[in-house]
C-alpha atoms as a PDB file:
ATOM      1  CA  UNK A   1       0.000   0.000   0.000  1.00  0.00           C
ATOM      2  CA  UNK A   2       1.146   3.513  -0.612  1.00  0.00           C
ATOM      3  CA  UNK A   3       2.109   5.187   2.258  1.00  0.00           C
ATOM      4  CA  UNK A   4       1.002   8.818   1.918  1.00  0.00           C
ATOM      5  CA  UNK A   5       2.985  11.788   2.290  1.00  0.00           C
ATOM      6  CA  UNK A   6       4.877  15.030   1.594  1.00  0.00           C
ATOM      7  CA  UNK A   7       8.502  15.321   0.313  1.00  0.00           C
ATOM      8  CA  UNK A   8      10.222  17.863   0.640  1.00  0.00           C
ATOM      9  CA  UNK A   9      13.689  18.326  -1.903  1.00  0.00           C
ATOM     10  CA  UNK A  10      15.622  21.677  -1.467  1.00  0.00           C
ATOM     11  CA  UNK A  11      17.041  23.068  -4.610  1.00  0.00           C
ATOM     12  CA  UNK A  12      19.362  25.718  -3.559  1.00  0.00           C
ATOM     13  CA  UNK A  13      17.258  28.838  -2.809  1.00  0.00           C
ATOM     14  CA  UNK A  14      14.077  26.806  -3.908  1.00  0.00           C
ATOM     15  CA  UNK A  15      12.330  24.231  -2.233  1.00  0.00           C
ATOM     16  CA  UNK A  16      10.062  21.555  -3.869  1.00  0.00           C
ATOM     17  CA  UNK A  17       7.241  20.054  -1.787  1.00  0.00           C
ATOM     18  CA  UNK A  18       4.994  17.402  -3.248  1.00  0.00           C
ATOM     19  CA  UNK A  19       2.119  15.857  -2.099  1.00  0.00           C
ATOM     20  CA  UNK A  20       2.528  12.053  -2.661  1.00  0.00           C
ATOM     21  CA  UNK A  21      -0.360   9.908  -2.446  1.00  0.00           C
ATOM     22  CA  UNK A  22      -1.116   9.276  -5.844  1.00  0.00           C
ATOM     23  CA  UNK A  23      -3.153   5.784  -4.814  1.00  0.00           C
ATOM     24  CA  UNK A  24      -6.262   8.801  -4.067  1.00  0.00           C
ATOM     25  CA  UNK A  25      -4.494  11.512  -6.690  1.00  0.00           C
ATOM     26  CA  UNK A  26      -3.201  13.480  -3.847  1.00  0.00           C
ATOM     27  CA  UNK A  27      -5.868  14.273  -1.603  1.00  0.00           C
ATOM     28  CA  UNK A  28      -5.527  16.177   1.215  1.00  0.00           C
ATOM     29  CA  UNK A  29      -6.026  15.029   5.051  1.00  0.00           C
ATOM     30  CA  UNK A  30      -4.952  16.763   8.507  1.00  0.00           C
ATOM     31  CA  UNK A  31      -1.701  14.473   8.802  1.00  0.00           C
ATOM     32  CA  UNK A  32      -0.814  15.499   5.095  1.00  0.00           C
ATOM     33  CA  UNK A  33      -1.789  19.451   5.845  1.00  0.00           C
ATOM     34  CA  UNK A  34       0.035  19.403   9.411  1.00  0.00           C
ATOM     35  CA  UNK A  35       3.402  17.774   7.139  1.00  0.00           C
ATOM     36  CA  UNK A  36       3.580  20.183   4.661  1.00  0.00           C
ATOM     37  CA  UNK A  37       2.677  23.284   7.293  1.00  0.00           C
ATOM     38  CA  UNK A  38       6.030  21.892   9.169  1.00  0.00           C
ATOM     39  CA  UNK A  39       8.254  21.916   6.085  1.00  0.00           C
ATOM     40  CA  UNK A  40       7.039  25.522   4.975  1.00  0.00           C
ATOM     41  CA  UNK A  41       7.652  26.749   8.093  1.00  0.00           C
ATOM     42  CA  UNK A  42      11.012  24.680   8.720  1.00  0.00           C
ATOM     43  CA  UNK A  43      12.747  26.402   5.434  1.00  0.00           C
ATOM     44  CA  UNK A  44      12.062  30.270   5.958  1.00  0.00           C
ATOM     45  CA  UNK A  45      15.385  31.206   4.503  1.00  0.00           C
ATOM     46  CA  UNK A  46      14.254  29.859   0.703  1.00  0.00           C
ATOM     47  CA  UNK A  47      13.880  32.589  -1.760  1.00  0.00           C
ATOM     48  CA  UNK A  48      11.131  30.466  -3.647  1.00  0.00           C
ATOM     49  CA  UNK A  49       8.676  27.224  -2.944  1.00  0.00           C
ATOM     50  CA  UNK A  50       7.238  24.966  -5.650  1.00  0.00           C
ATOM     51  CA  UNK A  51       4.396  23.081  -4.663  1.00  0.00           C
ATOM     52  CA  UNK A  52       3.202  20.180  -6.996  1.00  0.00           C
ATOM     53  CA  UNK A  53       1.676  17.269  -6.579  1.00  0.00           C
ATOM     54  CA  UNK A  54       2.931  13.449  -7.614  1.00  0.00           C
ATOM     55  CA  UNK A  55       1.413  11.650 -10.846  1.00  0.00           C
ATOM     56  CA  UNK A  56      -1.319  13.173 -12.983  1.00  0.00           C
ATOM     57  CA  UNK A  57      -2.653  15.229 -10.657  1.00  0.00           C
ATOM     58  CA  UNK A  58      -2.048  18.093  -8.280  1.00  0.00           C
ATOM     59  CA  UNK A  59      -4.652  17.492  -5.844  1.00  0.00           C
ATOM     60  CA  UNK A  60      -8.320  16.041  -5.817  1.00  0.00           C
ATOM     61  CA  UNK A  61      -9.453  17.960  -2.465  1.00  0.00           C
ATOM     62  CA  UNK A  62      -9.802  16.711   0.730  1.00  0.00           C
ATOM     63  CA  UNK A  63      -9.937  13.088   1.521  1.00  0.00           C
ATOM     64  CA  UNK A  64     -14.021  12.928   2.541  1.00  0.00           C
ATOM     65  CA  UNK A  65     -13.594   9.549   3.328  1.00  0.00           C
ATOM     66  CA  UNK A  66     -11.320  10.432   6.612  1.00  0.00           C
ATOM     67  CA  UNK A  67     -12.324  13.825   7.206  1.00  0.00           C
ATOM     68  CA  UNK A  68     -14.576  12.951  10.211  1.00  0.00           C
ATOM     69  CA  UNK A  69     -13.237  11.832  13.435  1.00  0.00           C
ATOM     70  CA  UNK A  70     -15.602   9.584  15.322  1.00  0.00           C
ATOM     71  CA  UNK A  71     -18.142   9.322  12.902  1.00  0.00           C
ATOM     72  CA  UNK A  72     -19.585  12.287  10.462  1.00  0.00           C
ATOM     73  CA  UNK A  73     -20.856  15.581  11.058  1.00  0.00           C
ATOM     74  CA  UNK A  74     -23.975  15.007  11.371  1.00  0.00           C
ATOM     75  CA  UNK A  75     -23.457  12.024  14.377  1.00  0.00           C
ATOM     76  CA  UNK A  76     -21.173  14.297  16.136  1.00  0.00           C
ATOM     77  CA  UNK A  77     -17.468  13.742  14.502  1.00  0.00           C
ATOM     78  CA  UNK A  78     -14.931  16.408  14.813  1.00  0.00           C
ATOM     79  CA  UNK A  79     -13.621  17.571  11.498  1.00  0.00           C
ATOM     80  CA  UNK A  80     -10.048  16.957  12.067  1.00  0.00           C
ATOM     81  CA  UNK A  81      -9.711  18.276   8.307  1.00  0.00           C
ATOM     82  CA  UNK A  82     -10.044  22.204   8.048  1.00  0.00           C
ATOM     83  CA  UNK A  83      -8.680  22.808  11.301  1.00  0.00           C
ATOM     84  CA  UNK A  84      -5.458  21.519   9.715  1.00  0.00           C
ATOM     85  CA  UNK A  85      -6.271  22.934   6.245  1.00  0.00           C
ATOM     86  CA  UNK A  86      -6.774  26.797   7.350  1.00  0.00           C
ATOM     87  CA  UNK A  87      -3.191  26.468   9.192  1.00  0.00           C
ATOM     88  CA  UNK A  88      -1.868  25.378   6.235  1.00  0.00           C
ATOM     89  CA  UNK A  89      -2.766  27.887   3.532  1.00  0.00           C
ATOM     90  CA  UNK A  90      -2.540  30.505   6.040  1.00  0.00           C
ATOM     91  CA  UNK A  91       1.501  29.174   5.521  1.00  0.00           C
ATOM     92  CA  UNK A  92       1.823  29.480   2.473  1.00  0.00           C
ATOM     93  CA  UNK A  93       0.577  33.018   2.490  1.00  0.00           C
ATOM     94  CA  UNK A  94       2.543  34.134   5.212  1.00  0.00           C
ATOM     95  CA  UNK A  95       6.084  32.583   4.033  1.00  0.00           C
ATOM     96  CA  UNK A  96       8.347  35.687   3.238  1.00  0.00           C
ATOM     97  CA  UNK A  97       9.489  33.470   0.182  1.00  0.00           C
ATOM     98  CA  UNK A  98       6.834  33.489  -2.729  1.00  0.00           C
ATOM     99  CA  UNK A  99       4.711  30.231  -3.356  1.00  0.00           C
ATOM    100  CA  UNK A 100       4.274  28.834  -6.943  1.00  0.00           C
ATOM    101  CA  UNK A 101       1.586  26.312  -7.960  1.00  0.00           C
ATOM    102  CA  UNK A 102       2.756  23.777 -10.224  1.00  0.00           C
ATOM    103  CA  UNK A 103      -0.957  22.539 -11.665  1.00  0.00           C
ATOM    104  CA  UNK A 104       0.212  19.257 -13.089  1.00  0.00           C
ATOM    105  CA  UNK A 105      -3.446  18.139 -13.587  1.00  0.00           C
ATOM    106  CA  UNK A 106      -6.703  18.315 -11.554  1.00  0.00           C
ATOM    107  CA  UNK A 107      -7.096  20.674  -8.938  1.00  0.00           C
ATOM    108  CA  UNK A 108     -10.233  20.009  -7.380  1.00  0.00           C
ATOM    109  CA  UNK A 109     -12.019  21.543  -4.526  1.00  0.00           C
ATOM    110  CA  UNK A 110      -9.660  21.929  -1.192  1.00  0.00           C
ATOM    111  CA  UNK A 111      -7.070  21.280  -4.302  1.00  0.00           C
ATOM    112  CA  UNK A 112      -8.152  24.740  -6.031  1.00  0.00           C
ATOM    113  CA  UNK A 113      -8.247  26.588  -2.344  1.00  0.00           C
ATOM    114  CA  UNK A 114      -4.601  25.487  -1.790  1.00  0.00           C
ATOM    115  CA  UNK A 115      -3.511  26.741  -5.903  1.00  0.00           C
ATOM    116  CA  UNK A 116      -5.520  29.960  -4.995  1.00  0.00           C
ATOM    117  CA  UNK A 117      -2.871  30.844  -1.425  1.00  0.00           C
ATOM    118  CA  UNK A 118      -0.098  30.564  -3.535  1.00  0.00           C
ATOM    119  CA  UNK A 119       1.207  33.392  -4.619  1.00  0.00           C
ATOM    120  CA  UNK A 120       1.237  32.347  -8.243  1.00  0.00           C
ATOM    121  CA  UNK A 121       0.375  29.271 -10.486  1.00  0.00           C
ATOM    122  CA  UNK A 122       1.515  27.752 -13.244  1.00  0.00           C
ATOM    123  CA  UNK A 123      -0.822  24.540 -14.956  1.00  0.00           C
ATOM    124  CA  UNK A 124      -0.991  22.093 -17.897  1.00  0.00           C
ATOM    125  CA  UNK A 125      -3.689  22.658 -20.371  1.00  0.00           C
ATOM    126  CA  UNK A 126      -5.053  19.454 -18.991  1.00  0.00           C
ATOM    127  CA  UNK A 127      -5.319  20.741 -15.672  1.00  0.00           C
ATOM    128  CA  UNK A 128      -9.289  20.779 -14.265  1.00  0.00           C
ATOM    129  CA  UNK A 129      -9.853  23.760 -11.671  1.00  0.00           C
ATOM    130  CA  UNK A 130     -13.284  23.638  -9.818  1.00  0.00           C
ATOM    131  CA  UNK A 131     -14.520  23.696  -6.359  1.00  0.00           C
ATOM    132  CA  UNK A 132     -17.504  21.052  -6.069  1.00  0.00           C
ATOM    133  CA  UNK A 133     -18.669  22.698  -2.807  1.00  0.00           C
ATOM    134  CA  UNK A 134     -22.585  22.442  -4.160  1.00  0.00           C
ATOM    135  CA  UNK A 135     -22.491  18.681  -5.147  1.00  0.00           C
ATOM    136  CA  UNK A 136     -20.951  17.867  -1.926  1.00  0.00           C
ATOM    137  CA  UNK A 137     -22.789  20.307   0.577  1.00  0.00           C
ATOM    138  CA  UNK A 138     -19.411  21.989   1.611  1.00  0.00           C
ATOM    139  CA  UNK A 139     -19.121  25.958   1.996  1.00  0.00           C
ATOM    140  CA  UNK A 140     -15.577  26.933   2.170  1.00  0.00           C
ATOM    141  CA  UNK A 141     -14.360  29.156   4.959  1.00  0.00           C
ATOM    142  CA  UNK A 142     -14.437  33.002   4.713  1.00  0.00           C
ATOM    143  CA  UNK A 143     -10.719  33.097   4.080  1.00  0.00           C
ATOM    144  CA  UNK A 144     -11.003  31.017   1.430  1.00  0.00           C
ATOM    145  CA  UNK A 145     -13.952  33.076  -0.251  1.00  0.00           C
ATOM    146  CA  UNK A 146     -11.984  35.836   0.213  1.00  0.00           C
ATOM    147  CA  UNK A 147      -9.083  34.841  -1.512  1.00  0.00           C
ATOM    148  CA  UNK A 148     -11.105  33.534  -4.713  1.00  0.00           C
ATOM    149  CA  UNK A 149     -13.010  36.537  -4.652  1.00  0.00           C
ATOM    150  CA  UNK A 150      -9.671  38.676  -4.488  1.00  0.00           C
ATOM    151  CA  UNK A 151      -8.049  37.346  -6.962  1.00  0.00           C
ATOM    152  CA  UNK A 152     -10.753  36.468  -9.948  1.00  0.00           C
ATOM    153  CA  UNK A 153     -13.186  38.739  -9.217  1.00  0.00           C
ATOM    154  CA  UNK A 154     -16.643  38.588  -7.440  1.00  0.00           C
ATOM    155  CA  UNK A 155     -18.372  37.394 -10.605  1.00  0.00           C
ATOM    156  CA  UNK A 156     -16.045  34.562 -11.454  1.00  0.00           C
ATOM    157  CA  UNK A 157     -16.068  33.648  -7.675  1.00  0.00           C
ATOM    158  CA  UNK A 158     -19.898  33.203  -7.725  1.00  0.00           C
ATOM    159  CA  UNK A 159     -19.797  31.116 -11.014  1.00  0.00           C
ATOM    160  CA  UNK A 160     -17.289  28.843  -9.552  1.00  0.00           C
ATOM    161  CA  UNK A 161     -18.991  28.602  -6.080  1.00  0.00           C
ATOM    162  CA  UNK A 162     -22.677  29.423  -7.354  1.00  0.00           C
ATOM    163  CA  UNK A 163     -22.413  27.737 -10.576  1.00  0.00           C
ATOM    164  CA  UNK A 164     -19.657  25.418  -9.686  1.00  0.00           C
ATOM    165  CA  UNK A 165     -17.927  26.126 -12.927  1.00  0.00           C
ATOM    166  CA  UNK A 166     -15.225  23.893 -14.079  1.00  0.00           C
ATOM    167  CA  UNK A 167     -12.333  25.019 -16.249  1.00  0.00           C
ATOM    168  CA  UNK A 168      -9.453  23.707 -17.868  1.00  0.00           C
ATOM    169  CA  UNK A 169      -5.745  25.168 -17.842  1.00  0.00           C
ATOM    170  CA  UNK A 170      -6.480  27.302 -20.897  1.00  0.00           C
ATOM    171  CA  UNK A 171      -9.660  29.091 -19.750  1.00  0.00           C
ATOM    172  CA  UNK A 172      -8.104  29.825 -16.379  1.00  0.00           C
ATOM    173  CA  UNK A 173      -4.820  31.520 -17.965  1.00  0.00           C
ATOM    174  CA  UNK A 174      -7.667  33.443 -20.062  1.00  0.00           C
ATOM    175  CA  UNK A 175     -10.233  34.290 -16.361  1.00  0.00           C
ATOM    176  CA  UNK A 176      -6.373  34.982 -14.710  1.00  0.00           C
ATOM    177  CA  UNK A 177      -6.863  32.560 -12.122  1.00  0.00           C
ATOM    178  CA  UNK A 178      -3.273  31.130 -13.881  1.00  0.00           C
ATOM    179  CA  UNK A 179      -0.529  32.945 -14.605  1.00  0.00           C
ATOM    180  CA  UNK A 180       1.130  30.441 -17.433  1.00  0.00           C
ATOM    181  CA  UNK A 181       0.036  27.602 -19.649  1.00  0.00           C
ATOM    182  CA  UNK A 182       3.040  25.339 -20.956  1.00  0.00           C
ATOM    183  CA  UNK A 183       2.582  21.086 -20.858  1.00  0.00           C
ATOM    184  CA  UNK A 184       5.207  20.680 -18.179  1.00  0.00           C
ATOM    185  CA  UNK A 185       3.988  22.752 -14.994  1.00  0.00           C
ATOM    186  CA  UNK A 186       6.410  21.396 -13.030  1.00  0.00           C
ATOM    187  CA  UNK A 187       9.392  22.327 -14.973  1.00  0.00           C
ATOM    188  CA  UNK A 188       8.023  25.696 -15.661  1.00  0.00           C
ATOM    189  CA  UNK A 189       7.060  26.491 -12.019  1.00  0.00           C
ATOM    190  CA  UNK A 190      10.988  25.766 -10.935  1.00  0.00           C
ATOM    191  CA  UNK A 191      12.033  27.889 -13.705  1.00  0.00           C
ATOM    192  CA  UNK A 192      10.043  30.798 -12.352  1.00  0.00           C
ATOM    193  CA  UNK A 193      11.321  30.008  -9.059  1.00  0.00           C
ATOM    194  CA  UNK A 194      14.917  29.539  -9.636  1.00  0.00           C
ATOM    195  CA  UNK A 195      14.349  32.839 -11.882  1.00  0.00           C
ATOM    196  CA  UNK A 196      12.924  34.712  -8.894  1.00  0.00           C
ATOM    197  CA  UNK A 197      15.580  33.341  -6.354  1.00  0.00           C
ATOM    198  CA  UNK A 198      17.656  35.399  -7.940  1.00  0.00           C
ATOM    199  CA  UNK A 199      16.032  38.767  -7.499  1.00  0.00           C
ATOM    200  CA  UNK A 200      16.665  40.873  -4.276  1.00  0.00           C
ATOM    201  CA  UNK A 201      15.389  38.658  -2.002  1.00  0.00           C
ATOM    202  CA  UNK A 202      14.254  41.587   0.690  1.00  0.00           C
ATOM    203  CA  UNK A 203      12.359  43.061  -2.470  1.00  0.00           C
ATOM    204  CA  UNK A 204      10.524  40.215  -3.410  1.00  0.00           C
ATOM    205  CA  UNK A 205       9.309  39.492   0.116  1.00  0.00           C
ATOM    206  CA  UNK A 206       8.522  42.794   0.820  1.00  0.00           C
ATOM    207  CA  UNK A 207       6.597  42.827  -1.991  1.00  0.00           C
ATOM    208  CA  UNK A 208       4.695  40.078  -1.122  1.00  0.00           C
ATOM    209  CA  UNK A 209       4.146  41.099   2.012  1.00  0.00           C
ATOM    210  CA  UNK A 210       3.017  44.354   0.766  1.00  0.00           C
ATOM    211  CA  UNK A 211       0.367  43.068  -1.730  1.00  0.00           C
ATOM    212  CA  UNK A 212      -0.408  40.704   1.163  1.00  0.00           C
ATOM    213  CA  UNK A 213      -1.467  43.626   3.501  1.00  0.00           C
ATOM    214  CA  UNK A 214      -3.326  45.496   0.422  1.00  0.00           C
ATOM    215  CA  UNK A 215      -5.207  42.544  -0.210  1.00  0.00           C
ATOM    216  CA  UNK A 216      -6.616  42.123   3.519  1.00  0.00           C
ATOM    217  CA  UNK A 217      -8.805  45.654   3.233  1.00  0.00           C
ATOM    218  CA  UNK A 218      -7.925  49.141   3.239  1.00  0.00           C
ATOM    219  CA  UNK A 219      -4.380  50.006   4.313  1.00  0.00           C
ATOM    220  CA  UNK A 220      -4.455  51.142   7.955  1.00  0.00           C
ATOM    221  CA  UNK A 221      -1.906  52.935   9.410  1.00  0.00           C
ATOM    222  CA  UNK A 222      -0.023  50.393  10.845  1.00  0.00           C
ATOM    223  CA  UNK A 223      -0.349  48.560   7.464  1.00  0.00           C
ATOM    224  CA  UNK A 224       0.944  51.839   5.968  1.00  0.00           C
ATOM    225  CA  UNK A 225       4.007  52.245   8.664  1.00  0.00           C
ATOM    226  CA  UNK A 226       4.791  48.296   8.211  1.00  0.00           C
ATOM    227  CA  UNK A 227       5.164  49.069   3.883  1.00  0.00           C
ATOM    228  CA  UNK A 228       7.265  52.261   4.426  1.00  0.00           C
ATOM    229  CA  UNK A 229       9.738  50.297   6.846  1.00  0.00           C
ATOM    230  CA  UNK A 230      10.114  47.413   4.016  1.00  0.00           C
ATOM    231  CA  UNK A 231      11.173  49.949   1.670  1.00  0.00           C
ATOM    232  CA  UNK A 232      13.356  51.775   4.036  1.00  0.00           C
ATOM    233  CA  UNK A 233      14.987  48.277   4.508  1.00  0.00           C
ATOM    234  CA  UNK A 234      15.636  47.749   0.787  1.00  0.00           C
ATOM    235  CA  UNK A 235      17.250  51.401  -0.109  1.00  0.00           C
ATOM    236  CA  UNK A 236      19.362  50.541   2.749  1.00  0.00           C
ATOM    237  CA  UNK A 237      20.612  47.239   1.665  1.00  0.00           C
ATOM    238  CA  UNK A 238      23.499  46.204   0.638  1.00  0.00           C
ATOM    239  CA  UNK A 239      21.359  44.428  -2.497  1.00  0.00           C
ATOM    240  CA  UNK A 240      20.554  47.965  -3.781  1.00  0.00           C
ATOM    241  CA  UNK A 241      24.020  49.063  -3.777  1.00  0.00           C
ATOM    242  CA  UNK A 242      25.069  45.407  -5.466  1.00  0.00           C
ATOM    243  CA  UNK A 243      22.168  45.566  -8.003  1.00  0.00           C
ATOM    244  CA  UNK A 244      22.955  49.565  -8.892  1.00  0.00           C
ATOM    245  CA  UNK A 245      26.426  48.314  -9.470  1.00  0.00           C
ATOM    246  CA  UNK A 246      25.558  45.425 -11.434  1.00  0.00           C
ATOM    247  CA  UNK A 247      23.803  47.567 -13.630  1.00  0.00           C
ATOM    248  CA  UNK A 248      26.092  50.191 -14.492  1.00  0.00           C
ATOM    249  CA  UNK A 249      28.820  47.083 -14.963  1.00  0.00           C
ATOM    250  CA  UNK A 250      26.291  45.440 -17.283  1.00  0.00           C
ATOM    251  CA  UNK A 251      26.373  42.012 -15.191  1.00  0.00           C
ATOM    252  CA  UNK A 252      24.313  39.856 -13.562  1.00  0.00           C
ATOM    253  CA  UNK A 253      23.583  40.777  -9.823  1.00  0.00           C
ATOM    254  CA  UNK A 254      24.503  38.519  -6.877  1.00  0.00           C
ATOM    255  CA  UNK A 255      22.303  38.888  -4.153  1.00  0.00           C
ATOM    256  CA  UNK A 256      22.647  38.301  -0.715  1.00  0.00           C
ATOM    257  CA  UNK A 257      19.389  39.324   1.210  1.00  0.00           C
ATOM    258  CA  UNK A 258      21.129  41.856   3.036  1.00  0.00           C
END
């Protein structure tokens, strides 16, 4: 029997996680969710994380079958499931390191939810992308709303959660809910990512963490004060000074993070 789980492989600045349980075509439970929250938040120092899944697909959703503790929701079982879930894509939003979607097939349901934190995604045109809440009497959390809604729009949010709309990798490069097409994901997502490990790291984080704090509402003051000292950071760094010599020696930079 397959024995289900998450491997991590470091790649220099980039990390590679992939969920392995092709035997259910990577479905997600709270063991699975609690491993990969532990290696995200065991490699904070990466410049970039892949995330992919093993086989044909990148993940079906949550395992329904072992969801439940103790029996289902409706006799009383604890959903050991979302708890886990929630932790875990609130991980992947809050690495400093951006998070890249490899799509290399269906993303289905908690599958599309976990595409959707990352910061960007890159799929196969044979990649599905749907969230089957309505056939399966599931409403997603608000965070996860919010993020669909965020970052397709409130009118492609209510055909995929209204509607449940289904689309394949071509539509959703079209809709922007991907931001590349090609028929290897996988290689093309750790392209990206060794391309953006070489950026200013303290840049690209701040950045993200910007767009991050834009994203949660209107700026508040703090959120304001907490943007200006990120770029007070980075015109202090000693990448500004190596990337403004870089390009007046017409080379490539080296960056440090510092």
């Amino acid at each position: 029997m397959t024995i289900a789980s998450i491997q991590f492989e470091p790649r220099g600045h980039v990390g590679l996680v992939t969920i392995d349980r092709v035997d259910r075509r990577n479905a997600l439970n709270a063991v699975l969710c609690e491993q990969m929250t532990a290696h995200l938040w065991g490699h904070r120092s990466l410049r970039a994380i892949v995330i992919t899944g093993a086989g044909n697909a990148f993940c079906a959703g949550a395992d329904l079958a072992t969801r439940f503790a103790d029996g289902d929701a409706e006799h009383g079982g604890t959903d050991t499931f979302r708890p886990a879930f929630e932790i875990l894509l609130d991980a992947i939003v809050d690495h400093p390191a951006p998070v890249i979607a490899a799509l290399n097939g269906p993303a289905i349901g908690a599958g599309l939810q976990l595409a959707v934190a990352c910061d960007l995604r890159v799929a196969t045109p044979r990649a599905r992308l749907a969230i089957p809440g309505g056939r399966l009497g599931v409403l997603l959390s608000a965070a996860n709303i919010a993020r669909l809604a965020q970052l397709m729009g409130h009118g492609l949010a209510r055909d995929f959660l209204i509607a449940g709309r289904e689309v394949d990798g071509a539509e959703a490069l079209r809709i922007g809910l991907v931001q590349r097409v090609t028929d290897d994901a996988l290689d093309a997502a750790l392209a990206l990512a060794d391309h953006i490990a070489q950026l200013a790291p303290l840049t690209v984080q701040g950045h993200k963490r910007a767009l991050n704090l834009v994203a949660a509402g209107p700026l508040t003051d703090e959120g304001r004060a907490e943007i200006a000292a990120l770029e007070k950071q980075a015109f202090a760094s000693a990448d500004l000074r190596e990337g403004m010599a870089a390009f007046a020696e017409k080379r490539a930079p080296i960056f440090r993070g510092e």
